[in-house]
C-alpha atoms as a PDB file:
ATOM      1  CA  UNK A   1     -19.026  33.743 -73.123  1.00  0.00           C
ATOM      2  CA  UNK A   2     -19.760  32.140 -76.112  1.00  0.00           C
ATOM      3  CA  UNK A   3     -20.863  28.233 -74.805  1.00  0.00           C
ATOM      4  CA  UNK A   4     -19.574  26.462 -78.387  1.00  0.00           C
ATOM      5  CA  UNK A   5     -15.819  27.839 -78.250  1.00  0.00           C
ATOM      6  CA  UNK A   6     -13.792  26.361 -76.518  1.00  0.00           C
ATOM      7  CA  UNK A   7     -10.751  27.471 -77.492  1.00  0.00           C
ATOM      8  CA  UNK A   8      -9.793  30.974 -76.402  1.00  0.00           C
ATOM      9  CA  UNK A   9      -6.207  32.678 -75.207  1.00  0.00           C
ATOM     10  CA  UNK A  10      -5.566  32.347 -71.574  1.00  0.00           C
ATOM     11  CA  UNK A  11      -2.785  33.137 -69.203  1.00  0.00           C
ATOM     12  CA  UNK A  12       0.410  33.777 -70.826  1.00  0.00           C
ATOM     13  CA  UNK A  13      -1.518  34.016 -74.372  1.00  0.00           C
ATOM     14  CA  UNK A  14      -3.064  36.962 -73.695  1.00  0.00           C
ATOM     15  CA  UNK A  15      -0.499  39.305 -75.121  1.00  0.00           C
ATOM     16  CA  UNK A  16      -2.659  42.515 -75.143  1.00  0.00           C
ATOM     17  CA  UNK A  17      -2.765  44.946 -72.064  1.00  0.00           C
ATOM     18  CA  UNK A  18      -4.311  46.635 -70.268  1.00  0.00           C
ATOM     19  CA  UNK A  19      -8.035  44.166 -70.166  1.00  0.00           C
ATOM     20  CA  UNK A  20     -11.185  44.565 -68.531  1.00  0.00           C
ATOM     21  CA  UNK A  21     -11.276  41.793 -65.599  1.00  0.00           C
ATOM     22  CA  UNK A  22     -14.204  40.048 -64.166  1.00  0.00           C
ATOM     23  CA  UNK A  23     -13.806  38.061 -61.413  1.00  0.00           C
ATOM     24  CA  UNK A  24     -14.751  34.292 -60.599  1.00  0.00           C
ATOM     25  CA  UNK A  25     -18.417  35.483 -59.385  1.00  0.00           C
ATOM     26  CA  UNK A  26     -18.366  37.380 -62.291  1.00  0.00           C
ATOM     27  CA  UNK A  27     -17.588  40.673 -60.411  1.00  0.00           C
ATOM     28  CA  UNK A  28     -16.284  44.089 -62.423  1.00  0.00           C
ATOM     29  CA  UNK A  29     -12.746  44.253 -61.170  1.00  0.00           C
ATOM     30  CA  UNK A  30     -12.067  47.190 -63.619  1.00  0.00           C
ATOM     31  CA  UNK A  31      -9.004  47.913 -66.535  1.00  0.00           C
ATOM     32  CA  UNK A  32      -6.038  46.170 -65.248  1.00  0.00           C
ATOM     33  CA  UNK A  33      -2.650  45.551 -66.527  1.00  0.00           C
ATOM     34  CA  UNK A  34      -2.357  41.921 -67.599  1.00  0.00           C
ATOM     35  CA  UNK A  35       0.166  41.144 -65.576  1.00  0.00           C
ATOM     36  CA  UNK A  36      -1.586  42.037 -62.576  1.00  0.00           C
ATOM     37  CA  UNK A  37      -4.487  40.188 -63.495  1.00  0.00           C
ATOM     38  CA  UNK A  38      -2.615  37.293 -64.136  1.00  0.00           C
ATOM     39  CA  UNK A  39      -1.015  37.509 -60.697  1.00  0.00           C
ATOM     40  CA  UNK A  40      -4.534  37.461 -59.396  1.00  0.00           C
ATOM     41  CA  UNK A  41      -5.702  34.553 -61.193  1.00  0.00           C
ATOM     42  CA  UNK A  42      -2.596  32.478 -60.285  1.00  0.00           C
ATOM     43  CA  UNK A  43      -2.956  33.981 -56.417  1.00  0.00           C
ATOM     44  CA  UNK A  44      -6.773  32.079 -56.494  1.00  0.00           C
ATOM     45  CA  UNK A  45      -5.770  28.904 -58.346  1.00  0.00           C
ATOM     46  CA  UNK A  46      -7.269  29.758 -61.343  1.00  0.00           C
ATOM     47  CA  UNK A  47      -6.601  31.019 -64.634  1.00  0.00           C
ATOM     48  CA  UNK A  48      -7.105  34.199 -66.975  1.00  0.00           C
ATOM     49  CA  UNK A  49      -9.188  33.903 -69.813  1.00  0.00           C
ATOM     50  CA  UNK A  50      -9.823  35.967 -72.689  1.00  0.00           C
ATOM     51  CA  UNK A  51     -13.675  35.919 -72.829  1.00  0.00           C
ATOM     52  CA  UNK A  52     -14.187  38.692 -75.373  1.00  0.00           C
ATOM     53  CA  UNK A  53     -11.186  39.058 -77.259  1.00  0.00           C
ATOM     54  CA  UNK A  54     -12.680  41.923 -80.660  1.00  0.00           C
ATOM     55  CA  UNK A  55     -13.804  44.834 -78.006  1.00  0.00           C
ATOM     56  CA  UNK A  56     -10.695  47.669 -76.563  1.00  0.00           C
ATOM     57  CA  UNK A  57      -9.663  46.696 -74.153  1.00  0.00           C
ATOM     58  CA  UNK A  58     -10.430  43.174 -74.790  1.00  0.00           C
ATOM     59  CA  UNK A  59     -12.735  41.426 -71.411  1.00  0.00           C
ATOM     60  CA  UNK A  60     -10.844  38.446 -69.646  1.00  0.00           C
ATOM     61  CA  UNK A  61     -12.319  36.248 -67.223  1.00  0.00           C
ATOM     62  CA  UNK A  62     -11.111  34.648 -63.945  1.00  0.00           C
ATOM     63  CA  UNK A  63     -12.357  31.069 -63.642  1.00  0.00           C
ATOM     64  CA  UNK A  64     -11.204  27.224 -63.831  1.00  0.00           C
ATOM     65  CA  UNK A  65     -10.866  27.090 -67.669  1.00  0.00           C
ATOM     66  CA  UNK A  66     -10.316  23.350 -67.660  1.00  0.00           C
ATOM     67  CA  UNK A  67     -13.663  22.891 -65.681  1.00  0.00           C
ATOM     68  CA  UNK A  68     -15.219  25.114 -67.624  1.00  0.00           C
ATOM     69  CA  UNK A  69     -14.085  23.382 -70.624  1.00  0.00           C
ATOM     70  CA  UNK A  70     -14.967  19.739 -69.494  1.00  0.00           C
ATOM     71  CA  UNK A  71     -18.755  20.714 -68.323  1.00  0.00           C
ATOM     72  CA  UNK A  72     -19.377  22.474 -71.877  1.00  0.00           C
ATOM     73  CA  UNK A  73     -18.357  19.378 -73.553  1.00  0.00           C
ATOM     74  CA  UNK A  74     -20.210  17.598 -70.858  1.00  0.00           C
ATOM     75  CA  UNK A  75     -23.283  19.717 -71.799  1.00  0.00           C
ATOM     76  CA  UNK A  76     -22.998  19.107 -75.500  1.00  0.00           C
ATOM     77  CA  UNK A  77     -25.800  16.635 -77.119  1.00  0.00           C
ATOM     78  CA  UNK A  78     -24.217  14.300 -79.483  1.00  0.00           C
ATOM     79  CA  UNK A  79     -26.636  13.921 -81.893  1.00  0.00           C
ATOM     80  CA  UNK A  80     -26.412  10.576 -84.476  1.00  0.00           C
ATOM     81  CA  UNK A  81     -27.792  11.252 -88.192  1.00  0.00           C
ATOM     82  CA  UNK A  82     -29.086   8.322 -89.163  1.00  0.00           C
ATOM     83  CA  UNK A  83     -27.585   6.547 -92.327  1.00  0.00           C
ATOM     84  CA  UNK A  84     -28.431   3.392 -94.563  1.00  0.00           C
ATOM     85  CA  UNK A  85     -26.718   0.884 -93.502  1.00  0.00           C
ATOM     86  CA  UNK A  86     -26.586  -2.210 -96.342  1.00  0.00           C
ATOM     87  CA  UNK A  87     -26.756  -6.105 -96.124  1.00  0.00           C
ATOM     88  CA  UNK A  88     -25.519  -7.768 -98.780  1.00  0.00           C
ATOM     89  CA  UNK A  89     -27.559 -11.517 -99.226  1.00  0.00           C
ATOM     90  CA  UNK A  90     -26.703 -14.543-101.823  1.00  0.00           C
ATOM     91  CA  UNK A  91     -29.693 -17.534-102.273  1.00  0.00           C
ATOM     92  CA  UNK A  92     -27.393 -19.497-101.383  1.00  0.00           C
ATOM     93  CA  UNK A  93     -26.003 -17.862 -98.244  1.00  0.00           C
ATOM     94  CA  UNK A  94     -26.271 -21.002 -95.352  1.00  0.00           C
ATOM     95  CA  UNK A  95     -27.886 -20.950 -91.966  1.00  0.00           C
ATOM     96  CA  UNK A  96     -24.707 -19.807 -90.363  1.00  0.00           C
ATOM     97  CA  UNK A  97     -23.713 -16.561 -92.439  1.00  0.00           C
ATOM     98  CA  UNK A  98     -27.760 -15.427 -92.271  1.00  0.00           C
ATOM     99  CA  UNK A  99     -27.301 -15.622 -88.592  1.00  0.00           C
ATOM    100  CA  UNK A 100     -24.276 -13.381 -88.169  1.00  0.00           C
ATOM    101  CA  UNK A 101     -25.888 -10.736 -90.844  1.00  0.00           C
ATOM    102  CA  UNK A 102     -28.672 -10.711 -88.897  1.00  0.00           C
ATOM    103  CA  UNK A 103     -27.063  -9.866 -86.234  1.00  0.00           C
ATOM    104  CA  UNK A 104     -25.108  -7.154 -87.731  1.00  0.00           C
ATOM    105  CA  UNK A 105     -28.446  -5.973 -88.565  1.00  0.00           C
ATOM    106  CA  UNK A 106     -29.857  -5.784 -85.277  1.00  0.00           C
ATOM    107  CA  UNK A 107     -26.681  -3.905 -84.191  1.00  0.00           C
ATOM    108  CA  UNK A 108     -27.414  -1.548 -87.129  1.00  0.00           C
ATOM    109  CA  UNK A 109     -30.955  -0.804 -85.928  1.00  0.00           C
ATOM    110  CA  UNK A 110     -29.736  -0.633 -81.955  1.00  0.00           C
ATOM    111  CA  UNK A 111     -27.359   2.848 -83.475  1.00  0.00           C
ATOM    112  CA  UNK A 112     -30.535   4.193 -84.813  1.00  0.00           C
ATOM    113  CA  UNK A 113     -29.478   3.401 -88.600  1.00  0.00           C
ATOM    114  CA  UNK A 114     -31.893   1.707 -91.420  1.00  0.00           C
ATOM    115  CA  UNK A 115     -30.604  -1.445 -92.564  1.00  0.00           C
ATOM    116  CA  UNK A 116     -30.953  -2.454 -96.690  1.00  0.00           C
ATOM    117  CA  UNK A 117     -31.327  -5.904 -97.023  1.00  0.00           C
ATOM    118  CA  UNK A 118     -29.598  -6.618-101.024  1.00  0.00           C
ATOM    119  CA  UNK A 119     -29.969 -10.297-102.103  1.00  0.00           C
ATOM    120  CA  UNK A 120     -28.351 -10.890-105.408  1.00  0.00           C
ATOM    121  CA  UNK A 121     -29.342 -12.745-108.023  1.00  0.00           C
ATOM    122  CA  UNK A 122     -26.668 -14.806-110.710  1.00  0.00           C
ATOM    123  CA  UNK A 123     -27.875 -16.640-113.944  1.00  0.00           C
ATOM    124  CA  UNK A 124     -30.377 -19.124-113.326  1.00  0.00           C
ATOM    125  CA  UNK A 125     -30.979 -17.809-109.246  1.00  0.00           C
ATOM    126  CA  UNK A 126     -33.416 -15.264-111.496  1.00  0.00           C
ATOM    127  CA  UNK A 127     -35.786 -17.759-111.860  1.00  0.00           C
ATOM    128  CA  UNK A 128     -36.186 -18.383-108.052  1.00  0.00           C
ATOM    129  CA  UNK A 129     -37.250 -15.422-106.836  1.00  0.00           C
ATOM    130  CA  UNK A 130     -39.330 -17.086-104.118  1.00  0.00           C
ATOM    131  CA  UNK A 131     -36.051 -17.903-102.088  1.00  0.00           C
ATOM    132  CA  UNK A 132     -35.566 -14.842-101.954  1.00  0.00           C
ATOM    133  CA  UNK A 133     -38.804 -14.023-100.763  1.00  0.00           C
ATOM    134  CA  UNK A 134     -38.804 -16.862 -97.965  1.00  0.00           C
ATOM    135  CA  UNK A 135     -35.453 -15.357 -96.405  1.00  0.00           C
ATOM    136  CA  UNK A 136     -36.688 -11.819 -96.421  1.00  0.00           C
ATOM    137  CA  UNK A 137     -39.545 -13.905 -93.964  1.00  0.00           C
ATOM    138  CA  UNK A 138     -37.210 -15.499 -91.969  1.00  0.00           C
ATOM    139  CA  UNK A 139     -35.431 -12.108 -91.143  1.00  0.00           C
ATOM    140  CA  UNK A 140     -38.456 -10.546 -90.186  1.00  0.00           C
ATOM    141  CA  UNK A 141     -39.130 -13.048 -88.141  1.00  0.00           C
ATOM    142  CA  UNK A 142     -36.204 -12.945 -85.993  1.00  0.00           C
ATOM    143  CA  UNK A 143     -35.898  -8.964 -86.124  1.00  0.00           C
ATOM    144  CA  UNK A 144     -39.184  -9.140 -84.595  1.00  0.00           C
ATOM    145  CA  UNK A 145     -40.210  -5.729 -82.799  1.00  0.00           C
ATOM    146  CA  UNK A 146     -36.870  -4.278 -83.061  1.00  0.00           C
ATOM    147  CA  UNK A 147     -37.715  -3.665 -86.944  1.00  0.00           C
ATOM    148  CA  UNK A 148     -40.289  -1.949 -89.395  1.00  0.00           C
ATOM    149  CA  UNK A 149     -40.605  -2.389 -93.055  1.00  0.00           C
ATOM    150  CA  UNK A 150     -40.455   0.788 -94.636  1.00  0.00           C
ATOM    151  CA  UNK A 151     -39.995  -0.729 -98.186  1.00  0.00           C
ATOM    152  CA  UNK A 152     -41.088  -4.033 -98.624  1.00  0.00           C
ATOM    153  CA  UNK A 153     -39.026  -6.853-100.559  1.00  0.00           C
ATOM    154  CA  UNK A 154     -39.261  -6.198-104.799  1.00  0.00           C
ATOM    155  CA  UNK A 155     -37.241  -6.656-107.242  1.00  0.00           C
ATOM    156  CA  UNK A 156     -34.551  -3.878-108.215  1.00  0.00           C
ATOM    157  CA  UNK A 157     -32.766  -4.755-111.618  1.00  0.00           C
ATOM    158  CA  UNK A 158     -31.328  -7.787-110.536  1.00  0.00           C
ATOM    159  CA  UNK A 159     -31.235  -7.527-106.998  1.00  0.00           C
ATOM    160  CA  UNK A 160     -34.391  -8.126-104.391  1.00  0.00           C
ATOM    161  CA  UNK A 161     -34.043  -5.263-101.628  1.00  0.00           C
ATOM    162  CA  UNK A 162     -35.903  -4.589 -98.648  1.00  0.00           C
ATOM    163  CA  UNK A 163     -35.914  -1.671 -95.984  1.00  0.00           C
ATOM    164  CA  UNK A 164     -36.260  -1.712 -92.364  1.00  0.00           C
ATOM    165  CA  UNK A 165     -36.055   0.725 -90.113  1.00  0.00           C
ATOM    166  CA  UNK A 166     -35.460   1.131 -85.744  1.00  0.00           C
ATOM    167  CA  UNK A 167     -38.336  -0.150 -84.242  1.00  0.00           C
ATOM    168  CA  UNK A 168     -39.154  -0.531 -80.546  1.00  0.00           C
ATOM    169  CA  UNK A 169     -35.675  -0.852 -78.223  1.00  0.00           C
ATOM    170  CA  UNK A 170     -35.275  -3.634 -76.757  1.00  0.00           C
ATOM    171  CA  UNK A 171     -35.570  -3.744 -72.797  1.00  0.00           C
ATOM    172  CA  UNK A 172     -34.170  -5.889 -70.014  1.00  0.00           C
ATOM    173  CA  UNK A 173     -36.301  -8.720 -69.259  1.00  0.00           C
ATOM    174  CA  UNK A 174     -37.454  -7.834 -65.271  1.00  0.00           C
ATOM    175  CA  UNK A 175     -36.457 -10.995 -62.969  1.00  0.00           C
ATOM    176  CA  UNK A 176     -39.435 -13.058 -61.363  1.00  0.00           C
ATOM    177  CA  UNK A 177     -40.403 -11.456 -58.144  1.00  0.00           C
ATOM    178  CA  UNK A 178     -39.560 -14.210 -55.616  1.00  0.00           C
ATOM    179  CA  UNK A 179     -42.457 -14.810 -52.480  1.00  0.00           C
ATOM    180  CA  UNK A 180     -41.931 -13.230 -49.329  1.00  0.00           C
ATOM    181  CA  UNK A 181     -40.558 -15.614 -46.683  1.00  0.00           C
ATOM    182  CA  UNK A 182     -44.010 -15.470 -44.400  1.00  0.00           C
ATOM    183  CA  UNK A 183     -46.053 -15.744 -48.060  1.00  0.00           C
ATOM    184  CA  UNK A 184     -45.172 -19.602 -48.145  1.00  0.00           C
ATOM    185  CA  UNK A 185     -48.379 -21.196 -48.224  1.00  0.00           C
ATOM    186  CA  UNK A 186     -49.360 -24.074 -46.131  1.00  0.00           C
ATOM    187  CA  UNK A 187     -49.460 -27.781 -46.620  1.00  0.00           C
ATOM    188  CA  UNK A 188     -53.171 -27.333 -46.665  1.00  0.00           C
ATOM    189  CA  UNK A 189     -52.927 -25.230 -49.837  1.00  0.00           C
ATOM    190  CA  UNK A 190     -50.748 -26.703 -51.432  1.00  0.00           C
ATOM    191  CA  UNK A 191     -52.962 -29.900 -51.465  1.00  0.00           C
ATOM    192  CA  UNK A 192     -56.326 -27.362 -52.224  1.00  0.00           C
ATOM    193  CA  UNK A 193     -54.025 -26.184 -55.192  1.00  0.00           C
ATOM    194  CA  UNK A 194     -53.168 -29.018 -56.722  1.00  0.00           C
ATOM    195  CA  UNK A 195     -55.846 -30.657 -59.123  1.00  0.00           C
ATOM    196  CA  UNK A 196     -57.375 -34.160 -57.898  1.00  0.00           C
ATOM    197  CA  UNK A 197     -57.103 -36.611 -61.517  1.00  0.00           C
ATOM    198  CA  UNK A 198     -57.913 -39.973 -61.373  1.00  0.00           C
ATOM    199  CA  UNK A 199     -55.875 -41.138 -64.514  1.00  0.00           C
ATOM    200  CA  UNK A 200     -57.339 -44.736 -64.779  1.00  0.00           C
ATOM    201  CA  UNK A 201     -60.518 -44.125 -64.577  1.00  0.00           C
ATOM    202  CA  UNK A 202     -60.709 -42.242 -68.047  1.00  0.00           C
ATOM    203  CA  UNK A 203     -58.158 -44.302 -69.497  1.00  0.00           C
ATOM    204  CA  UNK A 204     -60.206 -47.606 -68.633  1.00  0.00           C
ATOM    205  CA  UNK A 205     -63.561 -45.687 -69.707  1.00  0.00           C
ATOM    206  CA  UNK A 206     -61.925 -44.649 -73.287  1.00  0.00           C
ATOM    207  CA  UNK A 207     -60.784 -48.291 -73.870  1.00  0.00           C
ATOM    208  CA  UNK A 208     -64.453 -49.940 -72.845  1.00  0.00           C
ATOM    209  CA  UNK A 209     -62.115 -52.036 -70.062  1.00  0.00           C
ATOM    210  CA  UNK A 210     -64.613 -52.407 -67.377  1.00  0.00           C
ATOM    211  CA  UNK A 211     -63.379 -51.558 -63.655  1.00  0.00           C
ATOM    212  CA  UNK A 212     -62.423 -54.231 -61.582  1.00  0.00           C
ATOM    213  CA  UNK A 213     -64.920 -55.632 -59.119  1.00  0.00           C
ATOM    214  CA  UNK A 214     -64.646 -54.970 -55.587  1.00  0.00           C
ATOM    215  CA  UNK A 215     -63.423 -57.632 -53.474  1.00  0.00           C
ATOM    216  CA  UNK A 216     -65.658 -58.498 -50.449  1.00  0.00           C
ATOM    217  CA  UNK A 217     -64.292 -57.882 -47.115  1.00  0.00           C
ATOM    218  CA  UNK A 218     -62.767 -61.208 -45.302  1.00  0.00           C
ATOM    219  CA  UNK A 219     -64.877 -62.762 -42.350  1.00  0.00           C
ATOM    220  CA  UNK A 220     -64.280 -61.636 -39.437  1.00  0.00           C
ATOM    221  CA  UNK A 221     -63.111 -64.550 -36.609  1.00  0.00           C
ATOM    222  CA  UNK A 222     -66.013 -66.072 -34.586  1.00  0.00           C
ATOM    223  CA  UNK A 223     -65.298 -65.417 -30.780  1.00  0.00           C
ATOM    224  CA  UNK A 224     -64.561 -68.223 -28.903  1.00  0.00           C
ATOM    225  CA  UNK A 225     -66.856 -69.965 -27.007  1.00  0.00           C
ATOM    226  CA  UNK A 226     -66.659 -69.349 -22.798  1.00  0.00           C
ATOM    227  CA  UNK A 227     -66.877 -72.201 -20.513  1.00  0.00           C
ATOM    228  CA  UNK A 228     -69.805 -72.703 -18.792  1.00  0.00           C
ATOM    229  CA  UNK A 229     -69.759 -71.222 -15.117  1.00  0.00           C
ATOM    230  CA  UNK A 230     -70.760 -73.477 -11.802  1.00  0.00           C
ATOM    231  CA  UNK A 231     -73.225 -72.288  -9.989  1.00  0.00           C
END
C-alpha cells in the first residue's frame, strides 16, 4: 500500500466485484464477491479497503482504515523551509518598539527562519548613519547566542540591512541541586568556612590612626589581714 495516499475507496465505495482479499494479517483470502468481503470486514470490526485499485480484479484490504490513516499521518515529518523573515527599523524607533521587534525577532529565529533587520533612512537621517549602526549593536547584543550574522549591517540604497540567521536554541536553565538532608555541615564548618577579617585594623592602618593602647589590668584586692592566734 502506497504509505503517502491516504485517500482510497473503502466499504460501500468499492463498486467493482469480484476483488482479491487479503486479510488483517495480510493473509490471501482469494477472489471474492464484494459483498462477501464486505460482510467479512464488518463481521471483524473493520473495514474493506481498496489497496490496489488499476490491477483485474482490483486487491482490497481488511484492516482499521482510520488507524491506519491516523499512524501514517502520525509517521509523516513535517518539514519547515526556512524563509526571510523582515524587520522593519526607523532611527527614531524608542526603547519600547525596539524591544517588542526584538522579540518578534527572536520568535522568528526560534521557527528556524532568518530575520532581515531594514532601518530606513528619511532626509537628513542620511547623514547619521552611525545610529543606525549603534542599534544594529544593541540587537546583537540582546539576540546573543540565539543569532549569527550572515550579512553584516551596510548600506542598501537608502536603507541599512543586516542578516541573521538561527543560532544555538535556547535551553531550560537546570534548577540548583539542593544538599542532601545528612550533607548539612556542622557548626564547626561553618565557622572553618567563613573568612576571619579584622575590619579596623586595616581601616586604622590606611588612615595612619594609631591603635588604641591597652589598658592595664585593675589591682587585684589585698587579702585581709587574720587575727593573730593565742597560743
Amino acid at each position: 500500500m502506497n504509505p503517502i495516499t491516504t485517500n482510497l475507496r473503502c466499504n460501500e465505495q468499492i463498486r467493482i466485484s469480484p476483488i482479491r482479499v487479503i486479510g488483517p494479517e495480510n493473509e490471501q483470502l482469494g477472489v471474492l464477491g464484494t459483498a462477501e468481503a464486505l460482510r467479512m470486514a464488518y463481521d471483524q470490526g473493520m473495514d474493506l479497503v481498496e489497496v490496489s485499485p488499476n490491477v483485474r480484479p482490483p486487491v482490497c484490504r481488511i484492516m482499521d482504515y482510520g488507524k491506519w490513516k491516523y499512524q501514517q499521518k502520525k509517521g509523516q515529518k513535517k518539514h519547515h523551509e526556512q524563509e526571510l523573515k523582515e524587520v522593519r527599523l526607523r532611527p527614531k524607533t524608542d526603547t519600547h518598539d525596539l524591544e517588542i521587534k526584538i522579540k518578534h525577532a527572536i520568535e522568528f529565529l526560534r521557527d528556524g527562519d532568518k530575520v532581515q533587520f531594514t532601518m530606513v533612512f528619511r532626509g537628513r537621517e542620511r547623514a547619521h548613519r552611525e545610529v543606525g549602526l549603534a542599534t544594529y549593536q544593541t540587537i546583537l547584543a540582546e539576540l546573543g547566542d540565539r543569532a549569527k550574522v550572515e550579512r553584516p549591517a551596510s548600506i542598501d540604497g537608502k536603507n541599512m540591512v543586516m542578516i541573521v540567521a538561527p543560532g544555538r536554541i535556547e535551553k531550560p536553565a537546570e534548577p540548583a541541586a539542593r544538599p542532601a538532608a545528612g550533607d548539612t555541615p556542622a557548626a564547626g564548618e561553618k565557622a572553618a568556612s567563613r573568612p576571619t577579617t579584622s575590619a579596623s585594623a586595616p581601616l586604622t592602618q590606611s588612615l595612619n590612626i594609631p591603635a588604641p593602647a591597652a589598658e592595664a589590668p585593675a589591682p587585684k584586692p589585698a587579702a585581709p589581714a587574720q587575727p593573730p592566734t593565742m597560743s
